[in-house]
C-alpha atoms as a PDB file:
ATOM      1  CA  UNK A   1       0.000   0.000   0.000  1.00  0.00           C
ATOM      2  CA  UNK A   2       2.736   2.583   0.797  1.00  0.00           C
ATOM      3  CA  UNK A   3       4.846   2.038  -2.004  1.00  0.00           C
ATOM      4  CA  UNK A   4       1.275   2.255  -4.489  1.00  0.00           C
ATOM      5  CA  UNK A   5       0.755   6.293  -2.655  1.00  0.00           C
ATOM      6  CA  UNK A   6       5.279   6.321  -3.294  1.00  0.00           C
ATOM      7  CA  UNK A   7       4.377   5.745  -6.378  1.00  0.00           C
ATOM      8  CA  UNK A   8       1.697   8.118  -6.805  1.00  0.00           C
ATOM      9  CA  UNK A   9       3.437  10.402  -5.658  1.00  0.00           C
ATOM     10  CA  UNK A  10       6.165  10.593  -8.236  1.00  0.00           C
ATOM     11  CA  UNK A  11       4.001  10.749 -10.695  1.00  0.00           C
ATOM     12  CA  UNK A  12       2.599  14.001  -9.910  1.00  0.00           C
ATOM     13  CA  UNK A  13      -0.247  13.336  -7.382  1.00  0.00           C
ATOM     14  CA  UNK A  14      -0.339  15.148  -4.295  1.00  0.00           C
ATOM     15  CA  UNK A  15      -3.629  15.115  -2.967  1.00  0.00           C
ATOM     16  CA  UNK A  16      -4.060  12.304  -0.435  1.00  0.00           C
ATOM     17  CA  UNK A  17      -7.647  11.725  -1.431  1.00  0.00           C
ATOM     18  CA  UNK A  18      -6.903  11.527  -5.079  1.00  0.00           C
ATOM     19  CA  UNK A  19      -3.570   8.971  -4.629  1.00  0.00           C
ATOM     20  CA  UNK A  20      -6.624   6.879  -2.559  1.00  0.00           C
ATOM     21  CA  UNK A  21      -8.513   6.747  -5.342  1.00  0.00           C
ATOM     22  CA  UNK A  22      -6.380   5.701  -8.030  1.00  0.00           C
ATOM     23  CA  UNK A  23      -5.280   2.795  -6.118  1.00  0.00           C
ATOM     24  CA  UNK A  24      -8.766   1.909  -5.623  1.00  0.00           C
ATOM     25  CA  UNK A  25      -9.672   2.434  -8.977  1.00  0.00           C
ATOM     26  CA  UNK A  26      -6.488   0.404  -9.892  1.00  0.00           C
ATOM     27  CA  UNK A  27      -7.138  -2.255  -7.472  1.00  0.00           C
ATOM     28  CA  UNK A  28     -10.345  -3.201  -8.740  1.00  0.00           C
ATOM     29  CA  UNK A  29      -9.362  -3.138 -12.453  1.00  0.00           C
ATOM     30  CA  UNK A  30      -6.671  -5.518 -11.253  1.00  0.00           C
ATOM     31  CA  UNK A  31      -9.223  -7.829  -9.435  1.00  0.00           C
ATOM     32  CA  UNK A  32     -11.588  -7.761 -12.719  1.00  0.00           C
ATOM     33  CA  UNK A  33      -9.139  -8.475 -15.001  1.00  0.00           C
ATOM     34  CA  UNK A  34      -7.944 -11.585 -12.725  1.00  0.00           C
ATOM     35  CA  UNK A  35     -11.472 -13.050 -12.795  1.00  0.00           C
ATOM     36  CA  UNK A  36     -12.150 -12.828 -16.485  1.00  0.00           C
ATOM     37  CA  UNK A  37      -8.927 -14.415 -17.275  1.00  0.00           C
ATOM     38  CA  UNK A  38     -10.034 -17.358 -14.031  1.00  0.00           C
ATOM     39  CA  UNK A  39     -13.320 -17.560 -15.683  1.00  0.00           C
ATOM     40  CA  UNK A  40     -11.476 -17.749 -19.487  1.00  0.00           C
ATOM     41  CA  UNK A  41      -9.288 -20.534 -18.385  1.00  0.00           C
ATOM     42  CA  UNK A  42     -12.518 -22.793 -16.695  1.00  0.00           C
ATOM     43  CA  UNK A  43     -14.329 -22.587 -19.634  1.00  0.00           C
ATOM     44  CA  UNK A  44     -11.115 -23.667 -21.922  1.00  0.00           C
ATOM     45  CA  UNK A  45     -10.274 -26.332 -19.716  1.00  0.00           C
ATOM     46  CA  UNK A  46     -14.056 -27.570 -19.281  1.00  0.00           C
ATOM     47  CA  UNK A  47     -13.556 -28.079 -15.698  1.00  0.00           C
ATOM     48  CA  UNK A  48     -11.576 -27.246 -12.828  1.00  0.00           C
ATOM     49  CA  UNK A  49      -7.663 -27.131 -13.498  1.00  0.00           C
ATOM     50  CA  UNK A  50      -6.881 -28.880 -10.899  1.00  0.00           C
ATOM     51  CA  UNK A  51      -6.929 -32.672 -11.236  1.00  0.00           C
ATOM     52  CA  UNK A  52      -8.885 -33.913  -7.951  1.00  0.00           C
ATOM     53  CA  UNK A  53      -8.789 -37.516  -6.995  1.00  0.00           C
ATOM     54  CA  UNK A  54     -12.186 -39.433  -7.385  1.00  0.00           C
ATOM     55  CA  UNK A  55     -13.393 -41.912  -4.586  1.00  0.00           C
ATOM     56  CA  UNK A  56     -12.965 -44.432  -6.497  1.00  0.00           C
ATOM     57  CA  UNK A  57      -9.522 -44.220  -7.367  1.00  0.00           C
ATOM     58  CA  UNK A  58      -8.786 -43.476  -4.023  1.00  0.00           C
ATOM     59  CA  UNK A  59      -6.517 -45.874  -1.441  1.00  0.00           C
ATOM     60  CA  UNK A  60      -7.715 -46.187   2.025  1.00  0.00           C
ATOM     61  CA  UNK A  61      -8.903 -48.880   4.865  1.00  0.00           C
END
């Protein structure tokens, strides 16, 4: 968080409120673009990418 306002803050912003509210703004566009591309992937893949065991071929007793 401190180094995302450092970084705002080199780049011109000085207003406290305003640095807040790029990172927000940022933030979310980086939390939106991470589902699409989860959401992409399950529906190339069909199914969950990870391989989970079924009970059947499960060893136990």
């Amino acid at each position: 968080m401190c180094l995302n306002v450092a970084a705002l803050g080199l780049l011109g912003l000085q207003n406290i409120h305003q640095m807040n509210a790029v990172k927000t703004v940022l933030g979310a566009l980086i939390n939106l673009v991470a589902a699409e591309l989860q959401v992409v992937v399950l529906a190339v893949a069909g199914s969950s990418p990870v391989d989970h065991p079924t009970p059947s071929s499960q060893t136990g007793d």
